[in-house]
C-alpha atoms as a PDB file:
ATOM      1  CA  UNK A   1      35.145  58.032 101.025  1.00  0.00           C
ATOM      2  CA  UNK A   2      35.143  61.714 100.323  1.00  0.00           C
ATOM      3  CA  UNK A   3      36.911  62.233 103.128  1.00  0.00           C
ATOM      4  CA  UNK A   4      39.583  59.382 101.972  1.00  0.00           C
ATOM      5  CA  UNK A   5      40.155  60.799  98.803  1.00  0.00           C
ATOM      6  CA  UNK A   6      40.788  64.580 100.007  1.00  0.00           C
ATOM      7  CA  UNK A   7      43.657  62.955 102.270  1.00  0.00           C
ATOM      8  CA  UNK A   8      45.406  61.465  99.041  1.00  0.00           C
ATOM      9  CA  UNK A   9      45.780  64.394  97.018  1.00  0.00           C
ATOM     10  CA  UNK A  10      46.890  66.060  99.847  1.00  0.00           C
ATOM     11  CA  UNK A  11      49.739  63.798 100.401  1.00  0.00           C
ATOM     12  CA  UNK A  12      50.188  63.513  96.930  1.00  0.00           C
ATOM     13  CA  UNK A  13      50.933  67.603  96.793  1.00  0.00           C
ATOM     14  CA  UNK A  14      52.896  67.566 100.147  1.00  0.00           C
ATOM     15  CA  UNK A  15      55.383  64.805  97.764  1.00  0.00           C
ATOM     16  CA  UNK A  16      55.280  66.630  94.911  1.00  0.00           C
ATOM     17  CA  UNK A  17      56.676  70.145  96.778  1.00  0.00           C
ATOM     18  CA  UNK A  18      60.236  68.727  97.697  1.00  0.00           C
ATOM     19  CA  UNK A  19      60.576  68.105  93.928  1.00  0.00           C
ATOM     20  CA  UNK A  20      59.250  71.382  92.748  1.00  0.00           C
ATOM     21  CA  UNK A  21      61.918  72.799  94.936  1.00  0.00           C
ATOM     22  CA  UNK A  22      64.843  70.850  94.299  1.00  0.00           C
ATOM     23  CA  UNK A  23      64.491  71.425  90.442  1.00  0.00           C
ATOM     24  CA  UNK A  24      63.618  75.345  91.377  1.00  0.00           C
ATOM     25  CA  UNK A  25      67.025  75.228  93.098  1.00  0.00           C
ATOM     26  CA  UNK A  26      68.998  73.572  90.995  1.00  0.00           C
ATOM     27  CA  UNK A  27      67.853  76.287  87.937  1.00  0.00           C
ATOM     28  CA  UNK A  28      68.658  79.329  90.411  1.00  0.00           C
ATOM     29  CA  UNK A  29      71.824  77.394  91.387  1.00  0.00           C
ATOM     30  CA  UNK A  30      73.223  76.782  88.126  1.00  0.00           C
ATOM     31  CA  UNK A  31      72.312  79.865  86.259  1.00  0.00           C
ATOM     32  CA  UNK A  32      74.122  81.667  88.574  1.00  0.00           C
ATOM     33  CA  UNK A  33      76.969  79.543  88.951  1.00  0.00           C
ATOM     34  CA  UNK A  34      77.266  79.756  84.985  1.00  0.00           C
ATOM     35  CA  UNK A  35      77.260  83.834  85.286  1.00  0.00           C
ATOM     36  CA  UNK A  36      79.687  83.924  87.877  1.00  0.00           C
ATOM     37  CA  UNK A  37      82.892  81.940  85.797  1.00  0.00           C
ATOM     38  CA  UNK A  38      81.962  83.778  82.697  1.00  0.00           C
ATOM     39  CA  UNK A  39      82.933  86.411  84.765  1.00  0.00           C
ATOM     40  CA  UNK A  40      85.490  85.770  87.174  1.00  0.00           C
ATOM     41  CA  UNK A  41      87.755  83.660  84.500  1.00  0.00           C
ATOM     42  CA  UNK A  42      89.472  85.459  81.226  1.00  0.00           C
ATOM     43  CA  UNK A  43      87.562  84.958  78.496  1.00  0.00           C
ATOM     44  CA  UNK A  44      89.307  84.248  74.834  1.00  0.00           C
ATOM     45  CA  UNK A  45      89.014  86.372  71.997  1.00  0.00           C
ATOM     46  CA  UNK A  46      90.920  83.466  69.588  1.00  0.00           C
ATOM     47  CA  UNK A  47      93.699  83.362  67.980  1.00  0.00           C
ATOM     48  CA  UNK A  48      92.516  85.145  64.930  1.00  0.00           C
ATOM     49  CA  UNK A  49      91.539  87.947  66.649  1.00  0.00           C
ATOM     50  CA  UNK A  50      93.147  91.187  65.748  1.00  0.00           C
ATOM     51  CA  UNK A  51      93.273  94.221  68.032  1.00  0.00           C
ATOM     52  CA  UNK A  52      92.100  97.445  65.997  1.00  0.00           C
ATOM     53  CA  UNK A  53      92.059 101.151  67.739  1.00  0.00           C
ATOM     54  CA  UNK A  54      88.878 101.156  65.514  1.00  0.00           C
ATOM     55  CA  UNK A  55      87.125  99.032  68.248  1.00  0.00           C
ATOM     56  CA  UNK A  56      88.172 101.097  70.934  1.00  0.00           C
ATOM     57  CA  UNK A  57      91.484  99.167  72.209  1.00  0.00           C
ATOM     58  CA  UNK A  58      94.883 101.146  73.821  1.00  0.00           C
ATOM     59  CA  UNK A  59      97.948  99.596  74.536  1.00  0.00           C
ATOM     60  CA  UNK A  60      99.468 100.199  78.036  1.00  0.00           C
ATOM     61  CA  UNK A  61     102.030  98.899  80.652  1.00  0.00           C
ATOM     62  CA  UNK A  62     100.004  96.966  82.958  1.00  0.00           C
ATOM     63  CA  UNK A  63     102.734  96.406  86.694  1.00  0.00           C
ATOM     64  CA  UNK A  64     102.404  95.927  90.218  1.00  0.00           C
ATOM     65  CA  UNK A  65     103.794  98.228  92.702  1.00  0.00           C
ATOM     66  CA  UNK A  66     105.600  97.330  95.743  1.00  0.00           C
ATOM     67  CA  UNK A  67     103.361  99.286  98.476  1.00  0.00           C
ATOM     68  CA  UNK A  68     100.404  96.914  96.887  1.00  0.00           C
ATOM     69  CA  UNK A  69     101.603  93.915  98.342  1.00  0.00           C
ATOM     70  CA  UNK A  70     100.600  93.311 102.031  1.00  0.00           C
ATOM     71  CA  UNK A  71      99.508  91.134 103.283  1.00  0.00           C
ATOM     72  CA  UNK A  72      67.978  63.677  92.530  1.00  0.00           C
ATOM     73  CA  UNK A  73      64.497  63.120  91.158  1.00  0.00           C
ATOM     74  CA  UNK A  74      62.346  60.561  89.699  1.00  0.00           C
ATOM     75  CA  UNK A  75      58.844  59.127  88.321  1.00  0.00           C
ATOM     76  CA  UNK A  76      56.784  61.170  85.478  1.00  0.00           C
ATOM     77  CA  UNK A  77      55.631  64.266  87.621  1.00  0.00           C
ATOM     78  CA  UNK A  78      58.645  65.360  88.686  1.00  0.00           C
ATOM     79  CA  UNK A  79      60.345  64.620  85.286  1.00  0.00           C
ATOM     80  CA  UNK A  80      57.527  67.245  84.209  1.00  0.00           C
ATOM     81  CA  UNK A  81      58.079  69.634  86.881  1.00  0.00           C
ATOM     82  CA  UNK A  82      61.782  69.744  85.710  1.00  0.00           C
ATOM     83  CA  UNK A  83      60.997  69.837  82.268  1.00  0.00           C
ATOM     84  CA  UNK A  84      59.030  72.558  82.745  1.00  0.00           C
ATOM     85  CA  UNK A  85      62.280  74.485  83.884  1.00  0.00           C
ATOM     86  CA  UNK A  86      63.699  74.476  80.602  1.00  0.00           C
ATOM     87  CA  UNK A  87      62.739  77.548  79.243  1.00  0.00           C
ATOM     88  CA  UNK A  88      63.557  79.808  81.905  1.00  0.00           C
ATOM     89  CA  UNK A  89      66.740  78.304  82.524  1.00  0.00           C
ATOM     90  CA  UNK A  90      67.583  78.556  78.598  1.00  0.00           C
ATOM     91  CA  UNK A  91      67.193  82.441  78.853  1.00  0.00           C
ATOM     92  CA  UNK A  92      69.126  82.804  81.898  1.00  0.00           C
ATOM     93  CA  UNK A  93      71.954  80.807  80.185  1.00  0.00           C
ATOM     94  CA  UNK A  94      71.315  82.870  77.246  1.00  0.00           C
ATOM     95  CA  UNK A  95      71.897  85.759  79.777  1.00  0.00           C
ATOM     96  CA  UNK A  96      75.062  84.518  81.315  1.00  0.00           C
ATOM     97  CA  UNK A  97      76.843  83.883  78.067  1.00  0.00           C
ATOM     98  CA  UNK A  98      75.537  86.629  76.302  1.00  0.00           C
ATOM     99  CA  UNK A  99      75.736  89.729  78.671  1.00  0.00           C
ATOM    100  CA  UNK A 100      79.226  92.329  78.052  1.00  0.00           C
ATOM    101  CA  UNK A 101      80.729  93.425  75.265  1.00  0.00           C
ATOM    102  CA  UNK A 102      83.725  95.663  74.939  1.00  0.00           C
ATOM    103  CA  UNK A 103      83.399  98.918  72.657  1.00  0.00           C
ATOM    104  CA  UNK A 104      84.875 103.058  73.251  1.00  0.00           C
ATOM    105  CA  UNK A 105      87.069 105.348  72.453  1.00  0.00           C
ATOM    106  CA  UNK A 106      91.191 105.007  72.459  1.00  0.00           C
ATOM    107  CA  UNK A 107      93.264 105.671  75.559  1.00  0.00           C
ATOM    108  CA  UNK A 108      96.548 105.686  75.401  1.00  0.00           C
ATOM    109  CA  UNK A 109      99.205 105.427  78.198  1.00  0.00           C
ATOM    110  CA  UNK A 110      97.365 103.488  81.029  1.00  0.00           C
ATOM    111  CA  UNK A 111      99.002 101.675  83.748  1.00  0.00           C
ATOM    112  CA  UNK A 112      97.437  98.798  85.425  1.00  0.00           C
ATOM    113  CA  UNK A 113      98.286  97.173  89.244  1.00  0.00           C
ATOM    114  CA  UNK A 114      96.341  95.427  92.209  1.00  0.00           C
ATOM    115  CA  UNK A 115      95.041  96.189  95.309  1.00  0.00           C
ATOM    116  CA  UNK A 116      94.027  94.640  98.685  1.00  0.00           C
ATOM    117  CA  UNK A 117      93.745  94.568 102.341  1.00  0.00           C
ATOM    118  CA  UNK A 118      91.890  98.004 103.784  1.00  0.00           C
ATOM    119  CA  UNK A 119      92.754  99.762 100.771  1.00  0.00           C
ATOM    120  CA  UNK A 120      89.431  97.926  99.230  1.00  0.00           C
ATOM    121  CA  UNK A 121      87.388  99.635 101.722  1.00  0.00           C
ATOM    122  CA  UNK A 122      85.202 102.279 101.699  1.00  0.00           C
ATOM    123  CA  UNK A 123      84.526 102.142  97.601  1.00  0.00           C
ATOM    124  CA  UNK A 124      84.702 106.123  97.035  1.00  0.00           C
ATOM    125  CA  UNK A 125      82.077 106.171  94.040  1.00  0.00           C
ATOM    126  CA  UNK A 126      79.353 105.776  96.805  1.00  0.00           C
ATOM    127  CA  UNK A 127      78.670 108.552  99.307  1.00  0.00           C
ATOM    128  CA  UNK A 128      77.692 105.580 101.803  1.00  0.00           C
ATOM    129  CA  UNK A 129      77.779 102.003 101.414  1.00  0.00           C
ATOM    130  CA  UNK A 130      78.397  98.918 103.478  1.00  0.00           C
ATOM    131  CA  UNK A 131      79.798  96.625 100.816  1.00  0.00           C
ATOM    132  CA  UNK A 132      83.091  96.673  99.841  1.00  0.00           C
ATOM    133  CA  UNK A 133      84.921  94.676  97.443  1.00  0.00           C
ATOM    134  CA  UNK A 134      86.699  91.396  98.024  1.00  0.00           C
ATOM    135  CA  UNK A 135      90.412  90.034  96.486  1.00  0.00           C
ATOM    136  CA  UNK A 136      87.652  88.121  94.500  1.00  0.00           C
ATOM    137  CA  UNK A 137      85.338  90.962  93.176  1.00  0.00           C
ATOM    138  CA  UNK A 138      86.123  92.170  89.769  1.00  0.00           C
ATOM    139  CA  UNK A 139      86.170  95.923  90.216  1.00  0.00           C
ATOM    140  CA  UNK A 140      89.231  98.653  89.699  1.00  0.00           C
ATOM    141  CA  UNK A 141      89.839 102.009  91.373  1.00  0.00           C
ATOM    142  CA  UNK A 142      91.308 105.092  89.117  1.00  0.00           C
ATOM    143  CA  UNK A 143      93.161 108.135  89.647  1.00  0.00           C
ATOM    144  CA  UNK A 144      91.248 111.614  89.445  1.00  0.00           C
ATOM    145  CA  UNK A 145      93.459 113.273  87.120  1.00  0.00           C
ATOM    146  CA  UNK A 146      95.414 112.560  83.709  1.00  0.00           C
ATOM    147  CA  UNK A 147      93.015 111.161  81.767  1.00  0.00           C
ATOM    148  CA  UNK A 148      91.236 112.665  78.271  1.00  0.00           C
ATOM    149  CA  UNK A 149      88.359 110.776  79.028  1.00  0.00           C
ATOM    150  CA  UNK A 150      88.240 109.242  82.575  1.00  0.00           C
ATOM    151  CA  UNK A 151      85.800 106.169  82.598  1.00  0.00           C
ATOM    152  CA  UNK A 152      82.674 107.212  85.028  1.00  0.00           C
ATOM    153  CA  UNK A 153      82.162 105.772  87.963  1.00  0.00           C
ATOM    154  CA  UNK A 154      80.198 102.282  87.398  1.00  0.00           C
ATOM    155  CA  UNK A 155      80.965 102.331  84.289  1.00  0.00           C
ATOM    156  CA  UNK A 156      82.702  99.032  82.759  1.00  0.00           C
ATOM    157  CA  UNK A 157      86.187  98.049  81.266  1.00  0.00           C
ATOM    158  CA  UNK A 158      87.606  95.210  79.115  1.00  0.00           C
ATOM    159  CA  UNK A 159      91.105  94.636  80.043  1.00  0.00           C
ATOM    160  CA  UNK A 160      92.728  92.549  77.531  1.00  0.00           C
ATOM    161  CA  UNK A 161      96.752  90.677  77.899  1.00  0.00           C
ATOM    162  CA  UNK A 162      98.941  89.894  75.222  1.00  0.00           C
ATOM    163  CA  UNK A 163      97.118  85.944  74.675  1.00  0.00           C
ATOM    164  CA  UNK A 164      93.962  87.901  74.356  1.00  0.00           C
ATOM    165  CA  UNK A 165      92.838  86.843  77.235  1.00  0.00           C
ATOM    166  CA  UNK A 166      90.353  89.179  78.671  1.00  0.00           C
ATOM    167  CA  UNK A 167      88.336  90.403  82.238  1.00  0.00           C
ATOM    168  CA  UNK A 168      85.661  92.752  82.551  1.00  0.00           C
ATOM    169  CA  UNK A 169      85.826  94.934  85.991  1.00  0.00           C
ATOM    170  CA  UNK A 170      83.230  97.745  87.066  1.00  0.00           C
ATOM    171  CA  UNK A 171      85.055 101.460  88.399  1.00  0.00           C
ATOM    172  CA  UNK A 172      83.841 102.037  92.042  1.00  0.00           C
ATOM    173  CA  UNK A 173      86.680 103.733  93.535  1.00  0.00           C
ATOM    174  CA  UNK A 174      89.788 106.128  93.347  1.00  0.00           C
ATOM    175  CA  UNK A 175      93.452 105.099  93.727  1.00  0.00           C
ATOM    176  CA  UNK A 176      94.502 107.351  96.433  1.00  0.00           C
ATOM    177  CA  UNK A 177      98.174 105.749  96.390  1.00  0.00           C
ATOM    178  CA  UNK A 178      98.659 106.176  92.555  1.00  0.00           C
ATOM    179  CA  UNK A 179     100.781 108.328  90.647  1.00  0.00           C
ATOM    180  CA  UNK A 180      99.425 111.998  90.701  1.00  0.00           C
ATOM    181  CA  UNK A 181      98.077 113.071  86.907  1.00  0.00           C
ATOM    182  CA  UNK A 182      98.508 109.351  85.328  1.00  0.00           C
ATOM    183  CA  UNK A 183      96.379 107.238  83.821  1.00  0.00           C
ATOM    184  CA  UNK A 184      95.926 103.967  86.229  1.00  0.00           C
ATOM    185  CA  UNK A 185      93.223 101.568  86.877  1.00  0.00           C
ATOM    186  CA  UNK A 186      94.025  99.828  90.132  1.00  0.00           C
ATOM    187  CA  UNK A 187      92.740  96.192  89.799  1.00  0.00           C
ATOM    188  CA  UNK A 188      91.185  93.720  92.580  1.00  0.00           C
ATOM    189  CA  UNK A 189      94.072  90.628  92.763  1.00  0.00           C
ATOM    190  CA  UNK A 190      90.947  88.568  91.125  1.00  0.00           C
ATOM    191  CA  UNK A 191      91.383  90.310  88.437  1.00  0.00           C
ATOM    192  CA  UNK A 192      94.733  91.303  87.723  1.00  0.00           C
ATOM    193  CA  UNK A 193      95.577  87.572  88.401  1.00  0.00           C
ATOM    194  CA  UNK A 194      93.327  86.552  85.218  1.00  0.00           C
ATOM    195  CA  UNK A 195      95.976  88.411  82.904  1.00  0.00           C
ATOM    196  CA  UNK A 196      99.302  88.194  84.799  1.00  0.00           C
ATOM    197  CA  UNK A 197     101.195  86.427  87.724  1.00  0.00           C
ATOM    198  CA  UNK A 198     100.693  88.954  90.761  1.00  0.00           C
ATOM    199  CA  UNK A 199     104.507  89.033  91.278  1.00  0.00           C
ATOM    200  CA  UNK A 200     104.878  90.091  87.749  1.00  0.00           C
ATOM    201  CA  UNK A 201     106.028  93.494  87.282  1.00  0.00           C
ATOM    202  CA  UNK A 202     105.559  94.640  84.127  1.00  0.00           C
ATOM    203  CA  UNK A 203     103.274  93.240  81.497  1.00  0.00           C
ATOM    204  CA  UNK A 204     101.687  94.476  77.935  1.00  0.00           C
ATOM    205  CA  UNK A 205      97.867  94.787  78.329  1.00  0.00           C
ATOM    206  CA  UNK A 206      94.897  96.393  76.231  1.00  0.00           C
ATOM    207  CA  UNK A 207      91.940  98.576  77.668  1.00  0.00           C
ATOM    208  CA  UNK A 208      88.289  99.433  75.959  1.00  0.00           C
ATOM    209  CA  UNK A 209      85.234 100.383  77.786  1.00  0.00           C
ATOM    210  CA  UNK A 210      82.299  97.568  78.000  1.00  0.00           C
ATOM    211  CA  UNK A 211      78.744  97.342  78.218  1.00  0.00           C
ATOM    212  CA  UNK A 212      76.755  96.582  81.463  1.00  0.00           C
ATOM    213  CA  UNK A 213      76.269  92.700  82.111  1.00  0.00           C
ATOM    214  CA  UNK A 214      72.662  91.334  81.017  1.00  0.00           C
ATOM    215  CA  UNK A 215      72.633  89.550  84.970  1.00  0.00           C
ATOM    216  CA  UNK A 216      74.139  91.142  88.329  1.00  0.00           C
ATOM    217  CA  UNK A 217      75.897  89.570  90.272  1.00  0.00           C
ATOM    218  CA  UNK A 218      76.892  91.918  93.239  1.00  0.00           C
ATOM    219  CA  UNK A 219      79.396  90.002  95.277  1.00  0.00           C
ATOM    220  CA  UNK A 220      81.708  90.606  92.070  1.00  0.00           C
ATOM    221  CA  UNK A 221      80.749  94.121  91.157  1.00  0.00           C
ATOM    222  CA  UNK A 222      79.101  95.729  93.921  1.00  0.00           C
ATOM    223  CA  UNK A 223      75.364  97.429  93.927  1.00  0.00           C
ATOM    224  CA  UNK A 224      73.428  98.121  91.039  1.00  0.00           C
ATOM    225  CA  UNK A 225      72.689 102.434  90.647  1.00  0.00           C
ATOM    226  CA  UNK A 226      69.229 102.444  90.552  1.00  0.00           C
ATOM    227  CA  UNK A 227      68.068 104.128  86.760  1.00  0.00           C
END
């Protein structure tokens, strides 16, 4: 009988795992999922918004330039187990909604375009990497020279159009094919796409600096510098 009863509650855990993973999933799943569009759509600062130099924002020409374009559960215990989710999901929602801000001094005089093909590779702010941004990461390249205070490498930017529509993009690399002593941040097509039409040429944008995101996602900006 002892025996008997050992057996159920083992099969009684062996059920219970697949549900205890499936709701583990699903929280992983959609917390992530939730981070990624906050970040890879425009976000809306409203109609009310005004821009103010005060808060950090430039104007600049924002254009694209020719040589850039190449080419299910049921039954009360698993109810519980998902239940039981809810406050860890809550504060990585809370996380994913909550995790950039814009802020900095003014800039004036910056030029925006995209990039692609090989000219993503080889991200120069690392000595030696193997990742390497995508059309779909949300990262920029800059020149060297021109600037009265060039944005460090890793650091973030909020890019802002003319709807007030707005991306955030990390700096990982230099723009080797940009104008010599201007001020240009070289967007992903990801990115640039969020505030203009790609075949665009010219286009009224705003630039700030931003805070660090409150969760990493690397496909979009690349490795985290260790602290």
């Amino acid at each position: 009988m002892h025996r008997l009863a050992s057996l159920a509650l083992f099969a009684l855990s062996i059920i219970s795992l697949p549900a205890t993973a499936t709701a583990s999933a699903i929280h992983s799943t959609s917390s992530r999922e939730i981070a990624r569009s906050k970040y890879t759509k425009s976000h809306s600062l409203g109609e009310s918004y005004t821009f103010d130099p005060r808060d950090g924002w430039q104007t600049f020409n924002a254009t694209n330039l020719d040589y850039k374009r190449t080419k299910k559960t049921s039954g009360g215990k698993q109810d519980s187990i998902l239940k039981s989710l809810t406050t860890s999901f809550s504060a990585n929602l809370f996380n994913a909604i909550n995790g950039m801000k814009g802020l900095g001094q003014q800039q004036k005089g910056v030029v925006i375009t995209w990039y692609t093909g090989h000219d993503l590779l080889n991200p120069s702010c690392w000595a030696n990497t193997p990742w390497a941004p995508t059309d779909e990461s949300f990262v920029c390249a800059l020149t060297l020279q021109g600037w009265d205070e060039k944005p460090k490498c890793f650091s973030f930017l909020e890019l802002c159009n003319d709807k007030k529509e707005c991306v955030f993009v990390r700096v990982v690399d230099t723009c080797a094919g940009c104008a010599a002593g201007s001020k240009h941040v070289d967007l992903t097509r990801g990115a640039f796409s969020q505030l203009a039409d790609l075949n665009k040429g010219i286009t009224t944008v705003r630039y700030r600096p931003a805070t660090e995101p409150a969760e990493w996602l690397e496909e979009i900006w690349g490795p985290k510098e260790k602290q």
